[in-house]
N, C-alpha and C. Protein backbone atom coordinates (compact mmCIF):
# COMPACT_ATOMS: atom_id res chain seq x y z
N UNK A 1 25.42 -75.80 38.83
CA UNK A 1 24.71 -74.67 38.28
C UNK A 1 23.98 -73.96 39.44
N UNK A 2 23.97 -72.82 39.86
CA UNK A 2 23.46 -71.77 40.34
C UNK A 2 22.08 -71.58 40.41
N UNK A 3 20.97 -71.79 41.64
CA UNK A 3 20.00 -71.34 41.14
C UNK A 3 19.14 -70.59 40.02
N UNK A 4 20.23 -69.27 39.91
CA UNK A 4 20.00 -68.19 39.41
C UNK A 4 20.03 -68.75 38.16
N UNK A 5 20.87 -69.57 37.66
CA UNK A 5 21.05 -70.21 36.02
C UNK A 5 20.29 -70.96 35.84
N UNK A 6 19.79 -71.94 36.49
CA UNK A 6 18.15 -72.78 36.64
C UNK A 6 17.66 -72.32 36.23
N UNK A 7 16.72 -70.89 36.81
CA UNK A 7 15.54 -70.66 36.51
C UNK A 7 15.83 -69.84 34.81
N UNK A 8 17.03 -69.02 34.55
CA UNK A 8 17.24 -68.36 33.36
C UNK A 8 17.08 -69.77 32.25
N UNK A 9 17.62 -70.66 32.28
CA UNK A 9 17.37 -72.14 31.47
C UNK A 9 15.76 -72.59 31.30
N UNK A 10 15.30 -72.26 32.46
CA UNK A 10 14.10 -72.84 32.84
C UNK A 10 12.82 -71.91 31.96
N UNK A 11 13.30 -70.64 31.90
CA UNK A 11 12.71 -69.86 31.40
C UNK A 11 12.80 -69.50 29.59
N UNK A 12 14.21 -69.71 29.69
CA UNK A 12 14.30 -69.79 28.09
C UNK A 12 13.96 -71.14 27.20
N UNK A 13 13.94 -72.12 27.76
CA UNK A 13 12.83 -74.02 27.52
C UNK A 13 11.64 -73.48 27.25
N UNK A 14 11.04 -72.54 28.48
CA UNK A 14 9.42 -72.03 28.33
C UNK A 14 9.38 -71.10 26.79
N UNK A 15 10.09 -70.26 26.80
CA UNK A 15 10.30 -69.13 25.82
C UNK A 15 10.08 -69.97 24.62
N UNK A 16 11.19 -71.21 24.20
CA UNK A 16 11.58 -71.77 23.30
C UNK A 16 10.42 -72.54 22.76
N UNK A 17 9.20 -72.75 23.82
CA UNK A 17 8.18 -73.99 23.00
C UNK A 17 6.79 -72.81 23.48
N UNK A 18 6.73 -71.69 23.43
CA UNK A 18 5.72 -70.76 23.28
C UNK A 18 5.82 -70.03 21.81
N UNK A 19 7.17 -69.93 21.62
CA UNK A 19 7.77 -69.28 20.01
C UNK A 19 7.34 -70.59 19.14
N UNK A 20 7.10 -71.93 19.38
CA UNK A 20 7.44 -72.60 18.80
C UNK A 20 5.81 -72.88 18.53
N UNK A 21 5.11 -72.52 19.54
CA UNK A 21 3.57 -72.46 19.26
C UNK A 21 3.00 -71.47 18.15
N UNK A 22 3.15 -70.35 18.86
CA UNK A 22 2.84 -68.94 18.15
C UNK A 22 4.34 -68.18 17.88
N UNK A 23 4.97 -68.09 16.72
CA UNK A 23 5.84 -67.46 16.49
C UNK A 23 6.06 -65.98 15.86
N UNK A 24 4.27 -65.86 16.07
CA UNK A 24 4.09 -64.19 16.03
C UNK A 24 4.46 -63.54 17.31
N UNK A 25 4.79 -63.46 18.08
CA UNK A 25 5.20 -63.23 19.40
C UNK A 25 6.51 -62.40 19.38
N UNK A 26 5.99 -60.78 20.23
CA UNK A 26 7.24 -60.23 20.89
C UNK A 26 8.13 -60.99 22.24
N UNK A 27 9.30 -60.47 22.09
CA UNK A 27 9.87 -60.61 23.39
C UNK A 27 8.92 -60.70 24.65
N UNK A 28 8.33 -59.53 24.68
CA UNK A 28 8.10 -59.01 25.92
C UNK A 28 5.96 -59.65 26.28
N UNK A 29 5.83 -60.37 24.73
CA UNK A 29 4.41 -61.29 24.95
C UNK A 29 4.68 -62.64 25.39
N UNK A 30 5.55 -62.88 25.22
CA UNK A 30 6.61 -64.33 25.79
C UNK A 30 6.83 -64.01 27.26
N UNK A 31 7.69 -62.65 27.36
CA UNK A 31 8.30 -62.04 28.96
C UNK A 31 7.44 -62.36 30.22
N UNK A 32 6.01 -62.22 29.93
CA UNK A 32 5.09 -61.73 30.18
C UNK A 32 3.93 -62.96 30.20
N UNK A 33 3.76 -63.85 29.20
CA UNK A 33 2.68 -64.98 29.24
C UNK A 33 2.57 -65.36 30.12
N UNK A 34 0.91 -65.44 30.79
CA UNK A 34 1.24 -66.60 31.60
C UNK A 34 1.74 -67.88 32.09
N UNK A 35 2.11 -68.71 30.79
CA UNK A 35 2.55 -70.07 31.63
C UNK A 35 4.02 -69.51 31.65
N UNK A 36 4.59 -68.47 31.31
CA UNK A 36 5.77 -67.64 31.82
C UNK A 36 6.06 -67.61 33.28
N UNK A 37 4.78 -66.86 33.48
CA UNK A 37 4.60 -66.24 34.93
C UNK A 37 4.45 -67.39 35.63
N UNK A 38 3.60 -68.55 35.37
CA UNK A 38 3.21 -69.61 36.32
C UNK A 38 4.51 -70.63 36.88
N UNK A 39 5.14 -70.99 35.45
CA UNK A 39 6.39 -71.80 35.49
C UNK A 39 7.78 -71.10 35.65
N UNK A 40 8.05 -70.20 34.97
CA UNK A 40 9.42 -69.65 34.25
C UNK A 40 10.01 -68.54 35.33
N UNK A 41 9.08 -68.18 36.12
CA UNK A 41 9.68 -67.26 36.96
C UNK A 41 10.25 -65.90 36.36
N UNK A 42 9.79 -65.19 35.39
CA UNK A 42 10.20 -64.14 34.52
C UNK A 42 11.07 -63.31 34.94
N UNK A 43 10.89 -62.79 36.46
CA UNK A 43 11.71 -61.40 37.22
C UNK A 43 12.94 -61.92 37.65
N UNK A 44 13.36 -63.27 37.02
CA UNK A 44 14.87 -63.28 36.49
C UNK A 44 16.02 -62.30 35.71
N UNK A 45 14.94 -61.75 34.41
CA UNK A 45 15.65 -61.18 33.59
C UNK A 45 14.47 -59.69 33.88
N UNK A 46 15.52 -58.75 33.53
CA UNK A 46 15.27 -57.59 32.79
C UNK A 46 14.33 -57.80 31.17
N UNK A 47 13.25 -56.96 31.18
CA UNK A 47 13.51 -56.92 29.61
C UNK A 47 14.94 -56.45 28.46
N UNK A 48 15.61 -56.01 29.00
CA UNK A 48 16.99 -56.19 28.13
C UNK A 48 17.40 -57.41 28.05
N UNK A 49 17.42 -57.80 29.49
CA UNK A 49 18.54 -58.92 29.27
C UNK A 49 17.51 -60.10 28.95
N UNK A 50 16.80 -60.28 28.89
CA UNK A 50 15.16 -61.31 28.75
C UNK A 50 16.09 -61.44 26.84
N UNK A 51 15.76 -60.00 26.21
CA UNK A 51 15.98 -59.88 24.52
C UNK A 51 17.36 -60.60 24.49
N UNK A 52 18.26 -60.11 25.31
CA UNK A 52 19.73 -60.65 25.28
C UNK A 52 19.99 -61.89 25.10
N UNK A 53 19.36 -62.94 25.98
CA UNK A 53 19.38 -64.13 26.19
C UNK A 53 18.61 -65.11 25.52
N UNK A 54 17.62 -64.44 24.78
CA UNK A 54 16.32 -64.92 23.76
C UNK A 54 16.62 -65.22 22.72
N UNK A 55 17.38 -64.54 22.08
CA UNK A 55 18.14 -64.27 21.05
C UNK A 55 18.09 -65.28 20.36
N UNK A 56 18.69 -66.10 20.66
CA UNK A 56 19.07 -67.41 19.93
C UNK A 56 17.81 -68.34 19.74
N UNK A 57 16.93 -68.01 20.63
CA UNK A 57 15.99 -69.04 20.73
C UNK A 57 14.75 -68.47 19.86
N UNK A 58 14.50 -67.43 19.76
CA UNK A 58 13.35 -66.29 19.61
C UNK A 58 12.91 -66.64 18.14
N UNK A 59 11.27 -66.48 17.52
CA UNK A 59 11.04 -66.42 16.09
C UNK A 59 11.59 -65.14 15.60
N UNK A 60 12.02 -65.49 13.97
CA UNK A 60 12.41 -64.55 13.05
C UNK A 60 11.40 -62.88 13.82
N UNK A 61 10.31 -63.23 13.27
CA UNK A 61 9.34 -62.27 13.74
C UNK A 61 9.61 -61.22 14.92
N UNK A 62 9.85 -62.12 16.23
CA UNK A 62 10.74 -61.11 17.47
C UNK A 62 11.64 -60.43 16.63
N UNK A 63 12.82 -61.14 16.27
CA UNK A 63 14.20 -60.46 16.02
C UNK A 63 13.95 -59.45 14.93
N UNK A 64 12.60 -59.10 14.27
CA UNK A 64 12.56 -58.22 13.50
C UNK A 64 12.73 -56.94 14.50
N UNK A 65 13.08 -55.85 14.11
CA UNK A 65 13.07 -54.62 14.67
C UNK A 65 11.73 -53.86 14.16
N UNK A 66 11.54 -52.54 14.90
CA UNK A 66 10.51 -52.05 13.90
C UNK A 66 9.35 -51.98 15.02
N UNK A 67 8.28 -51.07 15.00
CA UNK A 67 6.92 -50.90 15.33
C UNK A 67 6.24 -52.46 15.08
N UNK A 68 5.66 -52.92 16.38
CA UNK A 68 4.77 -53.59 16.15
C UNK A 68 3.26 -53.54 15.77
N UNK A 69 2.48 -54.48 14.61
CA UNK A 69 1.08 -54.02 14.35
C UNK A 69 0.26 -53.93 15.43
């Protein structure tokens, strides 16, 4: 595996047990958290490709579309 796929794994593990904390959470409040920034190395992904790859992992709530409150 590729550095580059490390840290994208590494980052979506982080993603996966921050959603799993607070699953009110956008993409881009996950993208963005600090223990994101501290561990996960974020400027892996794009915010596109961050949503792209989240996907699967992400709360209902993210995958809603729509204005956030």
């Amino acid at each position: 595996m590729t550095e580059q796929r490390k840290m994208k794994v590494a980052c979506l593990e982080l993603a996966k047990m921050l959603w799993k904390e607070n699953p009110n959470q956008t993409y881009e409040e996950i993208r963005t958290h600090p223990v994101m920034r501290q561990y996960g190395n974020p400027s892996v992904f794009t915010p596109e490709s961050f949503r792209n790859w989240a996907k699967n992992v992400s709360s209902e709530y993210a995958k809603k579309g729509g204005r956030r409150k």
